[in-house]
C-alpha atoms as a PDB file:
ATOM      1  CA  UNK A   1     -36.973  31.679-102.712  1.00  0.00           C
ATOM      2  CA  UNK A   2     -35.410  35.261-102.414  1.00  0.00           C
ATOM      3  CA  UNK A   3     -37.500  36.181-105.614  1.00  0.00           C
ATOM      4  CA  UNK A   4     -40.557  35.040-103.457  1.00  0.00           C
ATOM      5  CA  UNK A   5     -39.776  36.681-100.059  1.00  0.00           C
ATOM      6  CA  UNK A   6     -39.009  39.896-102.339  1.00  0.00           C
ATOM      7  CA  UNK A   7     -42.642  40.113-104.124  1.00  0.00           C
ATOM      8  CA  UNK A   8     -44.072  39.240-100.510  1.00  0.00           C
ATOM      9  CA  UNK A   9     -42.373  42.064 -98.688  1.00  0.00           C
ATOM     10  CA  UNK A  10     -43.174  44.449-101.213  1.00  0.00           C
ATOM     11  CA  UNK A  11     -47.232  43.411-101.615  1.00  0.00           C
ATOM     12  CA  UNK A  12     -46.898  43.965 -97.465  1.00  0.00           C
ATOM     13  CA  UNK A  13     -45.425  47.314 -97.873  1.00  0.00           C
ATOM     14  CA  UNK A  14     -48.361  48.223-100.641  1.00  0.00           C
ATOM     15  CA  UNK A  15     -50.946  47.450 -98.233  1.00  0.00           C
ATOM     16  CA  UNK A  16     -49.116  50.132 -95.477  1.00  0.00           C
ATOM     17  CA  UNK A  17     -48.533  52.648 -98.491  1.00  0.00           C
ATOM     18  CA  UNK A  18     -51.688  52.226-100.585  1.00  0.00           C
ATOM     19  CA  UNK A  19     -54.406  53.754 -97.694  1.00  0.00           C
ATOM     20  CA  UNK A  20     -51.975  56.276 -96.989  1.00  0.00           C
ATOM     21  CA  UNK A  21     -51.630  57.442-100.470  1.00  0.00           C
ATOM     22  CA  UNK A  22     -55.790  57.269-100.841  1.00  0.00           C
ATOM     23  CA  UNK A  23     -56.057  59.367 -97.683  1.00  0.00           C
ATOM     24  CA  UNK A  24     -53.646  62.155 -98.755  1.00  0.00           C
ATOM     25  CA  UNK A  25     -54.828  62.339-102.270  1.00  0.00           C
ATOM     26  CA  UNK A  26     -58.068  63.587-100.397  1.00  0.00           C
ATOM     27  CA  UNK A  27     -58.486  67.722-100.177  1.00  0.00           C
ATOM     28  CA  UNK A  28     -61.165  69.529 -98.454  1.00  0.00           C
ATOM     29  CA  UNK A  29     -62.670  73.057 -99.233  1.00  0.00           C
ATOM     30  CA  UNK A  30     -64.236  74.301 -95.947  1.00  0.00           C
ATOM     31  CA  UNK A  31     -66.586  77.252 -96.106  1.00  0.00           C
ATOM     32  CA  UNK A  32     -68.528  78.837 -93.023  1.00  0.00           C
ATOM     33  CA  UNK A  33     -70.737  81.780 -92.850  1.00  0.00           C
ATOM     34  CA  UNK A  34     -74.493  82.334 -93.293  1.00  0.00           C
ATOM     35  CA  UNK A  35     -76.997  81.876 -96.173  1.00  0.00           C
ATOM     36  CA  UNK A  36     -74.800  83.008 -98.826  1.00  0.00           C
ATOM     37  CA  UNK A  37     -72.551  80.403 -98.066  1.00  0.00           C
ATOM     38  CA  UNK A  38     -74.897  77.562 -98.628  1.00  0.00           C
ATOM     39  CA  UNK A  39     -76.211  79.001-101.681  1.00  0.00           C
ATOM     40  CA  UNK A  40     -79.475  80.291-100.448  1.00  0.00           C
ATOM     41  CA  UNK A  41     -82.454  81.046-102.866  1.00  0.00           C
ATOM     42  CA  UNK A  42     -85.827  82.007-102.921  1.00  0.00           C
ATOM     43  CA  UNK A  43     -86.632  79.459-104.673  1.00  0.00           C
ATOM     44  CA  UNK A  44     -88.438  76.131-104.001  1.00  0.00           C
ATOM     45  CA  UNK A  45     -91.938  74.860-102.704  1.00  0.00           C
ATOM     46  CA  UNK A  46     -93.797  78.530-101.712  1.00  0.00           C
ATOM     47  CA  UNK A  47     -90.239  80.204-102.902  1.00  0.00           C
ATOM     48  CA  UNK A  48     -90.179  79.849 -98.871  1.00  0.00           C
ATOM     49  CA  UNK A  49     -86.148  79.702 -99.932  1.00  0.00           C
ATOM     50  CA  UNK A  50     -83.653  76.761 -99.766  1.00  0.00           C
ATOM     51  CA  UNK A  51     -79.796  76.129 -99.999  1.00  0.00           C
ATOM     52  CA  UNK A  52     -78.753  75.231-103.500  1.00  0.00           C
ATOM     53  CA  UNK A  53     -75.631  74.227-105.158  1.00  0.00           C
ATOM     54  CA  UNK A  54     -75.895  77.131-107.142  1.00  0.00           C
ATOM     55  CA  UNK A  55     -73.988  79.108-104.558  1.00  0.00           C
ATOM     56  CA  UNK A  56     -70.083  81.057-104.534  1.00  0.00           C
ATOM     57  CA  UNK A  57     -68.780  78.192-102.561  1.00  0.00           C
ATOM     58  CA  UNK A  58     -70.073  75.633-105.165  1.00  0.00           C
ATOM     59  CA  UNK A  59     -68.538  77.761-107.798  1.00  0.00           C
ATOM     60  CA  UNK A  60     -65.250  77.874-105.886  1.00  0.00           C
ATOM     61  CA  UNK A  61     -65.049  74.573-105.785  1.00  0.00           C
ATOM     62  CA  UNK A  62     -66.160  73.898-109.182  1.00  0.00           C
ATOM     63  CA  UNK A  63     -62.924  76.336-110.179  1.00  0.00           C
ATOM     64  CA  UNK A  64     -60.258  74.742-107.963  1.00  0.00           C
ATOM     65  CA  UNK A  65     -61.338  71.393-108.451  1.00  0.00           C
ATOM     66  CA  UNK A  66     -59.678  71.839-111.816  1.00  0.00           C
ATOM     67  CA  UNK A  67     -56.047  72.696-109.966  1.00  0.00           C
ATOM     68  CA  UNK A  68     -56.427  70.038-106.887  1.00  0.00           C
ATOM     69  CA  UNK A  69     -57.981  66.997-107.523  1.00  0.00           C
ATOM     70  CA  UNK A  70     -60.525  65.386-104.943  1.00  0.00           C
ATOM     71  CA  UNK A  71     -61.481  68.381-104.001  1.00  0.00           C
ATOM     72  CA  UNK A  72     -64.261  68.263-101.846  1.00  0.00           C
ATOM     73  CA  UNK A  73     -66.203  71.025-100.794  1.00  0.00           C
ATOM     74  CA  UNK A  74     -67.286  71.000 -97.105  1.00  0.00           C
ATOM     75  CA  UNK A  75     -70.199  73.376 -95.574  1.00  0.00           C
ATOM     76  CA  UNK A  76     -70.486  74.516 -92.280  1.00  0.00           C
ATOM     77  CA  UNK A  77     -72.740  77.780 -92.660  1.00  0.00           C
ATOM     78  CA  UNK A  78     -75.907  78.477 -92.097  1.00  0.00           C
ATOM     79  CA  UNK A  79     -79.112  80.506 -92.702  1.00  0.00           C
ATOM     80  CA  UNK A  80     -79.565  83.512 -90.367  1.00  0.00           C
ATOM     81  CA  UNK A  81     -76.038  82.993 -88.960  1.00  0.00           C
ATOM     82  CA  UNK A  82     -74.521  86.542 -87.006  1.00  0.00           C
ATOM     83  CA  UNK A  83     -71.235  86.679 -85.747  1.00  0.00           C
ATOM     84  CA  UNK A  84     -72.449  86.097 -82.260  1.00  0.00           C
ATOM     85  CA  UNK A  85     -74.107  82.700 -83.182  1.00  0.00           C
ATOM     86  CA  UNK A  86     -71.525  81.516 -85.546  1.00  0.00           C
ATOM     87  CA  UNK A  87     -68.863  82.053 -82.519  1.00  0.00           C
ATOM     88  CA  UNK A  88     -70.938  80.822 -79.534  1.00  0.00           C
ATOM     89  CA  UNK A  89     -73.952  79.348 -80.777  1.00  0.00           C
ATOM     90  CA  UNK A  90     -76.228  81.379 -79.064  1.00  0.00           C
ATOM     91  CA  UNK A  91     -79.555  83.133 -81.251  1.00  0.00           C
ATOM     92  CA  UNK A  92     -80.163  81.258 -84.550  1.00  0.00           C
ATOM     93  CA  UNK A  93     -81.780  78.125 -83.049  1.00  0.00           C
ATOM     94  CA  UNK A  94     -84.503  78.173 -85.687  1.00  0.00           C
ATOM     95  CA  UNK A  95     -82.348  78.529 -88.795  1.00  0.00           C
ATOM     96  CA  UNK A  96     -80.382  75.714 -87.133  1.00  0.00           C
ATOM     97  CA  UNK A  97     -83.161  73.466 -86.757  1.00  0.00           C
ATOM     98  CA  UNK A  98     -84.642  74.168 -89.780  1.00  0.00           C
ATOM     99  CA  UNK A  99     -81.836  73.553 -92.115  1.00  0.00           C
ATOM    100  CA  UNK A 100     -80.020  70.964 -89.687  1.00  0.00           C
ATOM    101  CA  UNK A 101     -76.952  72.976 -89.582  1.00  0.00           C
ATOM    102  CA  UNK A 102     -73.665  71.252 -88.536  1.00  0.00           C
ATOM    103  CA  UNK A 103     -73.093  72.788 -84.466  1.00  0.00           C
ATOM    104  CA  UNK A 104     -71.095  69.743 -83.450  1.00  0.00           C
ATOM    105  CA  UNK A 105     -68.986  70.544 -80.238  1.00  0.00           C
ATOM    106  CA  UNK A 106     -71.904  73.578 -79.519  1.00  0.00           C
ATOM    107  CA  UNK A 107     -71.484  76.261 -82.544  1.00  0.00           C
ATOM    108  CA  UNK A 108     -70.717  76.725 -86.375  1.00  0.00           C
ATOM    109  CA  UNK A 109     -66.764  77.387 -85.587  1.00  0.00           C
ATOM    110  CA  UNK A 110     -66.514  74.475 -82.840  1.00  0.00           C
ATOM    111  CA  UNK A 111     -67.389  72.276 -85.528  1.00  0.00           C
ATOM    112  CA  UNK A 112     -64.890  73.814 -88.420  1.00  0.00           C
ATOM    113  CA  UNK A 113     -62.204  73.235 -85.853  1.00  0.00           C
ATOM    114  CA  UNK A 114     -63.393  69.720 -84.833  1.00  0.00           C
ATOM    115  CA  UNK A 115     -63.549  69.591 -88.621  1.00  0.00           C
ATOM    116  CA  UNK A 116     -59.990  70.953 -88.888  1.00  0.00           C
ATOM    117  CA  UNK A 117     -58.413  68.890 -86.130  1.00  0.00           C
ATOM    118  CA  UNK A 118     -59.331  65.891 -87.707  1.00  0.00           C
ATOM    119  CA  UNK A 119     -58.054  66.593 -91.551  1.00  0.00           C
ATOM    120  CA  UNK A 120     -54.732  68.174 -90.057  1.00  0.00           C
ATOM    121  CA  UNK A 121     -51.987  67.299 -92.933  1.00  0.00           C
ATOM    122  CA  UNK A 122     -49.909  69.781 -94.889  1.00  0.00           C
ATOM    123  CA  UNK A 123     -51.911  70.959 -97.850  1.00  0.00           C
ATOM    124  CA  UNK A 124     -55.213  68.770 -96.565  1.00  0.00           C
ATOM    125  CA  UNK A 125     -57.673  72.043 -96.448  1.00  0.00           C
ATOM    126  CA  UNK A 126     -55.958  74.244 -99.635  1.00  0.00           C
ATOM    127  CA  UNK A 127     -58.895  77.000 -98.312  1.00  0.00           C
ATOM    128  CA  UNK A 128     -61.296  78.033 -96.070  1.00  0.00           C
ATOM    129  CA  UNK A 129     -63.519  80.906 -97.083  1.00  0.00           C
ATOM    130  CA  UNK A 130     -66.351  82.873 -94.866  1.00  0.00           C
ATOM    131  CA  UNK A 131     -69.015  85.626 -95.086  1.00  0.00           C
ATOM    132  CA  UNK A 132     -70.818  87.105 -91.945  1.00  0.00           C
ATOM    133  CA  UNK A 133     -71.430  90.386 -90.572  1.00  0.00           C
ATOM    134  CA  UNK A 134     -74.588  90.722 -92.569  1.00  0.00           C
ATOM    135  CA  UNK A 135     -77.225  89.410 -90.671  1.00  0.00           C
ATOM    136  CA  UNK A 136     -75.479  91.519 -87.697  1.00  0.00           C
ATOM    137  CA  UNK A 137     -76.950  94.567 -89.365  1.00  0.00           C
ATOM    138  CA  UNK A 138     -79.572  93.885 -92.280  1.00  0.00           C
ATOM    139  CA  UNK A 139     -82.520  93.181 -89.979  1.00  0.00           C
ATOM    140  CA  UNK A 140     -81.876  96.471 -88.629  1.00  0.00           C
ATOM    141  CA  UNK A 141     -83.866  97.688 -91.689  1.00  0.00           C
ATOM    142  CA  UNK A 142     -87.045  96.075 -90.277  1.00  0.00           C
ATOM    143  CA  UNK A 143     -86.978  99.126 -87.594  1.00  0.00           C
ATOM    144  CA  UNK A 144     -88.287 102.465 -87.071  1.00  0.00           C
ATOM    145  CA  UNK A 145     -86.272 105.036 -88.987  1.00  0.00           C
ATOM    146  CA  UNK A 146     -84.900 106.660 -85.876  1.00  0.00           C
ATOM    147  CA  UNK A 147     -83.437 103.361 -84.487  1.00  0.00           C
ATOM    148  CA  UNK A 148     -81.701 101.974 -87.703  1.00  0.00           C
ATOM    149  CA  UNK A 149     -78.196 104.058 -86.975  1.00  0.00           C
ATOM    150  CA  UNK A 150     -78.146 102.768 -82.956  1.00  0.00           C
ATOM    151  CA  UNK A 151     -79.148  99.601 -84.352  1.00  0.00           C
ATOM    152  CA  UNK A 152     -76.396  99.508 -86.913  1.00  0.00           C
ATOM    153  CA  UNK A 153     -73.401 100.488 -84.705  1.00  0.00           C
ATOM    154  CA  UNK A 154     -74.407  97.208 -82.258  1.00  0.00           C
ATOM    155  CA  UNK A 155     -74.319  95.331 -85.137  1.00  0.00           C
ATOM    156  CA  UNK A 156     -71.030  96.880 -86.182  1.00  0.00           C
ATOM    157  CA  UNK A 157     -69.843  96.337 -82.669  1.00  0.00           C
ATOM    158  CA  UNK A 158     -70.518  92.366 -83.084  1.00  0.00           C
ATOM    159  CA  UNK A 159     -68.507  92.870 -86.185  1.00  0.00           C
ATOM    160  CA  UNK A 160     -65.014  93.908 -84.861  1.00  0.00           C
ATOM    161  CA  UNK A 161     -65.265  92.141 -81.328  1.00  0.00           C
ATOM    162  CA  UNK A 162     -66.406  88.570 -83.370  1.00  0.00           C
ATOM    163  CA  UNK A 163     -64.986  88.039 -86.064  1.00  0.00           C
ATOM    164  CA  UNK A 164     -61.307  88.459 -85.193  1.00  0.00           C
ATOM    165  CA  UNK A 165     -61.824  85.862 -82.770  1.00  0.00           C
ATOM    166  CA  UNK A 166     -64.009  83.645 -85.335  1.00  0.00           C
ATOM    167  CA  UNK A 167     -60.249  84.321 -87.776  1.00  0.00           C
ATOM    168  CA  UNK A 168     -58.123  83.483 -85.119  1.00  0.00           C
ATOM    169  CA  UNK A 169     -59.684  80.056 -84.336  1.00  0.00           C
ATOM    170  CA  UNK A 170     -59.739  78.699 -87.295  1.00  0.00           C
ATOM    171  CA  UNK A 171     -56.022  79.799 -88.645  1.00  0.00           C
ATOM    172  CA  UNK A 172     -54.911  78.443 -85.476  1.00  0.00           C
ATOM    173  CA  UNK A 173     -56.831  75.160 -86.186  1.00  0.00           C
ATOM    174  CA  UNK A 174     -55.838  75.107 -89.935  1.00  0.00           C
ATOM    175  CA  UNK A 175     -53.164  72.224 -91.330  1.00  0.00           C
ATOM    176  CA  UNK A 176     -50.154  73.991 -93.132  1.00  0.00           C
ATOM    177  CA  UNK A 177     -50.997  75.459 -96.619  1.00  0.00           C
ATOM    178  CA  UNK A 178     -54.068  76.746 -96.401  1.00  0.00           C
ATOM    179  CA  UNK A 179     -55.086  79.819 -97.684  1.00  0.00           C
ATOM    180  CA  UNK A 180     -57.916  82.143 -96.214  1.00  0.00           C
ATOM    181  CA  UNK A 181     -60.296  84.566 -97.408  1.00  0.00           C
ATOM    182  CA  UNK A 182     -63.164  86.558 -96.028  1.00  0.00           C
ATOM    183  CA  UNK A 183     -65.476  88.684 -98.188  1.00  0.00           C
ATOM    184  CA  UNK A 184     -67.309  92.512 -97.103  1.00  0.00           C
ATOM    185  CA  UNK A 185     -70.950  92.601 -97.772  1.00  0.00           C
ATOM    186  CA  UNK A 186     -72.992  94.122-101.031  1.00  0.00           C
ATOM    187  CA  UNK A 187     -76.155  96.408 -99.752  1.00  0.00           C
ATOM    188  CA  UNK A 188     -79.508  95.106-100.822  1.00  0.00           C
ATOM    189  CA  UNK A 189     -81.203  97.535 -99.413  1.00  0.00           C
ATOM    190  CA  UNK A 190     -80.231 100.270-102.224  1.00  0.00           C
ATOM    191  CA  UNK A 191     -83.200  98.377-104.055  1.00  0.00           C
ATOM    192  CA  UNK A 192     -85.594 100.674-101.680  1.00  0.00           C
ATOM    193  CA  UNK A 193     -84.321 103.761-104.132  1.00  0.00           C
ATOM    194  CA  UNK A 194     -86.838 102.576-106.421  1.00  0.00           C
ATOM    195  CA  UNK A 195     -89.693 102.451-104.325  1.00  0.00           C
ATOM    196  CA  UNK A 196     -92.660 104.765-104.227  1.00  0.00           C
ATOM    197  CA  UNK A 197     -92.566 105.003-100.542  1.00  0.00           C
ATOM    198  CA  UNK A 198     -90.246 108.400 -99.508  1.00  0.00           C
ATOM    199  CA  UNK A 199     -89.898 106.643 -96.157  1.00  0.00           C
ATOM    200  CA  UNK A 200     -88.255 103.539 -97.736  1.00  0.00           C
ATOM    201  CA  UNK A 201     -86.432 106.075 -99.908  1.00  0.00           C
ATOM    202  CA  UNK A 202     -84.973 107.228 -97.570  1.00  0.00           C
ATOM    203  CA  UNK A 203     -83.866 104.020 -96.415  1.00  0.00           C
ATOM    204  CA  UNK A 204     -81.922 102.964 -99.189  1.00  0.00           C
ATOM    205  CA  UNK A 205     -80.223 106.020 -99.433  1.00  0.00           C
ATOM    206  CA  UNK A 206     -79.014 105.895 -96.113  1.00  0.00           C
ATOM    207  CA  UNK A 207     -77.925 102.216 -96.476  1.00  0.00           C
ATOM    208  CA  UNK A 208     -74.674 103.111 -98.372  1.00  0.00           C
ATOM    209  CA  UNK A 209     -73.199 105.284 -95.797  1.00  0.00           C
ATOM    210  CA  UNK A 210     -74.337 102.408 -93.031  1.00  0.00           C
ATOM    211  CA  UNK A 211     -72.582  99.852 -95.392  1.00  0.00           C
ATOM    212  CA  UNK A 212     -69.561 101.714 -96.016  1.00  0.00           C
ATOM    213  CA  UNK A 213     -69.106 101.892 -92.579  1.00  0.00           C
ATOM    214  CA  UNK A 214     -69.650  98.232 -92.355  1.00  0.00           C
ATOM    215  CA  UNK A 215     -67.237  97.252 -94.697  1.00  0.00           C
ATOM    216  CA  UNK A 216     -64.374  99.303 -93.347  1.00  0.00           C
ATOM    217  CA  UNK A 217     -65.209  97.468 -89.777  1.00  0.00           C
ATOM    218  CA  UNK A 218     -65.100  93.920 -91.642  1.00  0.00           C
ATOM    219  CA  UNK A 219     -61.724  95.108 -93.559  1.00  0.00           C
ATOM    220  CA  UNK A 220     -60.009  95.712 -90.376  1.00  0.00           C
ATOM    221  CA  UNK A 221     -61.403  92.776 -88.126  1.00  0.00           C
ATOM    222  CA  UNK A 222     -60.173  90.062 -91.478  1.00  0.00           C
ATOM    223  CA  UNK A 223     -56.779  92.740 -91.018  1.00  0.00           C
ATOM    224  CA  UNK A 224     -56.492  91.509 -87.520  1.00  0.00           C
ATOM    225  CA  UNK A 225     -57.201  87.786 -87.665  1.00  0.00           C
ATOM    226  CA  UNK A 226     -54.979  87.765 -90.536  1.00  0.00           C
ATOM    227  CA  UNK A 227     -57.631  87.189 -93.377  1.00  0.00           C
ATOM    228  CA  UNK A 228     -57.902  88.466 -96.743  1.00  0.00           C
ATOM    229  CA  UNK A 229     -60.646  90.449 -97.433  1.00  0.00           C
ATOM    230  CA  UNK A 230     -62.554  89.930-100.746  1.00  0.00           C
ATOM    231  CA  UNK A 231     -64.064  93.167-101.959  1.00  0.00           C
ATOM    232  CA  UNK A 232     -67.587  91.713-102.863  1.00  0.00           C
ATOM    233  CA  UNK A 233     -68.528  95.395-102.574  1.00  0.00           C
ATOM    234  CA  UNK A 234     -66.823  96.535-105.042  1.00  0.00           C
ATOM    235  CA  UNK A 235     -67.678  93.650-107.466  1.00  0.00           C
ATOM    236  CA  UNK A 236     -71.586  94.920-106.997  1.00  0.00           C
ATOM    237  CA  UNK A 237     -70.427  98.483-107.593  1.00  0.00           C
ATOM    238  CA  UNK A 238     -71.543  99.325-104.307  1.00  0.00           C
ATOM    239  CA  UNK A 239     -70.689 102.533-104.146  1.00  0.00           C
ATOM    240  CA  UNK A 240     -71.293 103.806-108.133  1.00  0.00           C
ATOM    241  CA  UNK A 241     -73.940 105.864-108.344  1.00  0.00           C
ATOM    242  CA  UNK A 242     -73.458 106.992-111.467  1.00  0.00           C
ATOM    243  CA  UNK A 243     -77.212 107.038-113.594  1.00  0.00           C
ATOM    244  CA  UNK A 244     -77.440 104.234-116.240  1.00  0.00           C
ATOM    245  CA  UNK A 245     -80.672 103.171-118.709  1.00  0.00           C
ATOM    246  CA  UNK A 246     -82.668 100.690-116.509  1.00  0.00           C
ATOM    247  CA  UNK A 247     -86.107  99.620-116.755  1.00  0.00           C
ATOM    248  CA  UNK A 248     -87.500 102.143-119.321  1.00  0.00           C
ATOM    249  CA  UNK A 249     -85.684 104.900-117.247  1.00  0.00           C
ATOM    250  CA  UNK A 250     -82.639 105.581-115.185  1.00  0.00           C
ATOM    251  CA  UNK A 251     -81.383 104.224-111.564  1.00  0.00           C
ATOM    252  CA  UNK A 252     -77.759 104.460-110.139  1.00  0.00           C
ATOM    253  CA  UNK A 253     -75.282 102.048-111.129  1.00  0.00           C
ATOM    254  CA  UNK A 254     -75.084 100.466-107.476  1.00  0.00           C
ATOM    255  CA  UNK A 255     -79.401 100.129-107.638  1.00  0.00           C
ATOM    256  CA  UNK A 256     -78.948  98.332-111.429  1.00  0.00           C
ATOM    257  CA  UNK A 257     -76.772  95.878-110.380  1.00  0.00           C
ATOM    258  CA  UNK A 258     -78.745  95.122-107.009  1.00  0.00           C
ATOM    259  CA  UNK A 259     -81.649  94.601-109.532  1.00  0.00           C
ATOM    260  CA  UNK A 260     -79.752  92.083-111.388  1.00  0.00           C
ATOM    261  CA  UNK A 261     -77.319  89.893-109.400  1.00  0.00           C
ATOM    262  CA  UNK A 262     -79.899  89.517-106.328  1.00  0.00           C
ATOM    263  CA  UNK A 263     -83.666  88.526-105.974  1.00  0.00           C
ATOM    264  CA  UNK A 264     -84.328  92.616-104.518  1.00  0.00           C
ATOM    265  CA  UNK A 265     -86.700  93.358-107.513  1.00  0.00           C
ATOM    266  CA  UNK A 266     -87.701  90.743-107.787  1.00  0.00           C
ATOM    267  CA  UNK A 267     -91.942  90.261-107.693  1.00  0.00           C
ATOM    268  CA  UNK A 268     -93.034  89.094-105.311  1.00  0.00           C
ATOM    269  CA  UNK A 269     -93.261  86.109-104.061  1.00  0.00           C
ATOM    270  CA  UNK A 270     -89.896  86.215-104.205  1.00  0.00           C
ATOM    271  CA  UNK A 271     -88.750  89.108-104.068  1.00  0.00           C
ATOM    272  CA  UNK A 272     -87.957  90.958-102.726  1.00  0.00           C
ATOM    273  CA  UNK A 273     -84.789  88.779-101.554  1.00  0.00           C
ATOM    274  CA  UNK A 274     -81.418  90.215 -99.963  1.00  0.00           C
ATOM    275  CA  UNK A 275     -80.066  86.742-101.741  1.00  0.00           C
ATOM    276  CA  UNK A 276     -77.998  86.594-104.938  1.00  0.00           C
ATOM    277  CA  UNK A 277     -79.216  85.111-107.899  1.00  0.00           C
ATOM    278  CA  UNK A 278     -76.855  82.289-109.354  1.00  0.00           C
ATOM    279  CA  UNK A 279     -75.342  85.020-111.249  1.00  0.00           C
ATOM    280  CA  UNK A 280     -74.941  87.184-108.406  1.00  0.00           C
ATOM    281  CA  UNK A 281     -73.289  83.870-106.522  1.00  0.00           C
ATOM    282  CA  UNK A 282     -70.907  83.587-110.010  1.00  0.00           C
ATOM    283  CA  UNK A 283     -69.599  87.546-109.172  1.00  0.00           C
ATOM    284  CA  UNK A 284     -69.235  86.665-105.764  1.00  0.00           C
ATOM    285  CA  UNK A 285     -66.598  83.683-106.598  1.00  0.00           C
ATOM    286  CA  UNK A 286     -64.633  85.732-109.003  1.00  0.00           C
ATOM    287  CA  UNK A 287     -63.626  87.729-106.713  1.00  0.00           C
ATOM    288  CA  UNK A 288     -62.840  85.287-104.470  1.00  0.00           C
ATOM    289  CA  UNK A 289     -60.529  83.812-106.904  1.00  0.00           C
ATOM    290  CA  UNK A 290     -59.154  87.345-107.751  1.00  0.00           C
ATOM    291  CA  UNK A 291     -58.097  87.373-104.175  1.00  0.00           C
ATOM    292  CA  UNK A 292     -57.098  83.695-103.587  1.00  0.00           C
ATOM    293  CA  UNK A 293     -54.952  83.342-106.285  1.00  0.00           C
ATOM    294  CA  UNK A 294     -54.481  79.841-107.538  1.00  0.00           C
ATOM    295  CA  UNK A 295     -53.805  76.706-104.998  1.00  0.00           C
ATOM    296  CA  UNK A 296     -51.302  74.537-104.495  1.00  0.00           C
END
């Protein structure tokens, strides 16, 4: 009889314990941001571009699946996504149509920290990850040669007033354990250096000054909502221009690897394409894990 109410109390106490254990073995990998963080190609019907699993985040996961099991990777970014839109919401309707991105509770970070609140347990999101800024100040490109600085430093502007804010949400939001990283941007446009046109030229060579500028505004708004910053910049050698053999000639280092690690020269129809190629998207998570370190 005791042997009996023994087994029986301990098959109850399996059924309590069992779920629990299932629940916690669970880990989540949440990435925001825009294109780049949903692995956008121009690839595809038309090479109109899609998201792929080809992508850094897919990578990351891919790596730190092998340290935390059930690791599951869960996206939140989307195409076209600015600072402004990724906080509030507000001026990427089509992208967000178009690719059905996740806005629950009215924008890309209400629904990370819906997302958040509801997977809340020590060590249940080992990492969160984001890019933006980019789409603040690439388009500016698109404009007359005069207005690309102005247009630049409003885009800059959105940098350092948004994304501290965008940090602070979500680190406030995050379960215990979890580690954070936020990466600078690469400059497509030193791709126009190669063009024909002394207009576009012109362009390109102004880019890494703009970009520079950039990056040291995205360094100190991750500084103040207590991110790491991942030097993606730096992993493009942005800012070598030292000649090397390319394409029957010679180009700057920073215009070579442009060439190779995104679709910019690229012909067309897809290119040219501010998007990394799959091995662009592999450089990307290196140095995300260079910066991350491993997780627990």
């Amino acid at each position: 009889m005791f042997k009996r109410a023994v087994t029986g109390a301990v098959l109850a106490l399996s059924l309590i314990v069992v779920p629990n254990a299932i629940a916690a073995s669970k880990h989540y990998y949440l990435a925001l941001g825009d294109s780049l963080s949903v692995g956008y190609q121009p690839v595809g019907p038309d090479f109109a571009g899609i998201e792929t699993s080809q992508g850094y985040t897919n990578d990351l996961q891919s790596h730190y699946a092998k340290q935390i099991r059930h690791l599951k990777l869960v996206e939140v970014g989307c195409p076209g996504a600015t600072t402004t839109s990724l906080l509030t919401g507000h001026g990427n309707a089509a992208s967000v149509s178009a690719f059905h991105c996740d806005q629950r509770g009215g924008s890309q970070l209400t629904a990370a920290v819906k997302f958040l609140k509801a997977h809340h347990h020590s060590g249940e999101v080992p990492l969160i990850t984001i890019d933006i800024g980019a789409n603040d100040v690439v388009p500016c490109a698109g404009q007359s040669f005069a207005s690309i600085i102005p247009c630049v430093e409003a885009g800059d502007t959105a940098i350092a007033t948004n994304t501290p804010k965008i940090l602070k949400a979500l680190r406030r939001a995050a379960p215990k354990g979890t580690k954070f990283a936020a990466m600078n941007l690469y400059d497509p446009l030193l791709a126009d250096e190669l063009s024909s046109d002394s207009s576009t030229r012109a362009i390109g060579y102004l880019s890494l000054t703009l970009v520079k500028d950039v990056n040291g505004s995205i360094h100190t708004a991750n500084k103040r909502g207590k991110f790491k910053t991942v030097n993606v910049a730096k992993a493009f050698d942005t800012y070598d221009t030292t000649p090397e053999a390319f394409d029957g000639g010679q180009a700057p280092t920073n215009v070579v690897k442009i060439c190779t690690l995104t679709w910019m020269c690229a012909a067309a129809p897809q290119g040219p394409n501010i998007h990394a190629t799959a091995a662009g998207y592999r450089v990307i998570a290196r140095a995300f894990e260079k910066v991350v370190g491993k997780l627990k």
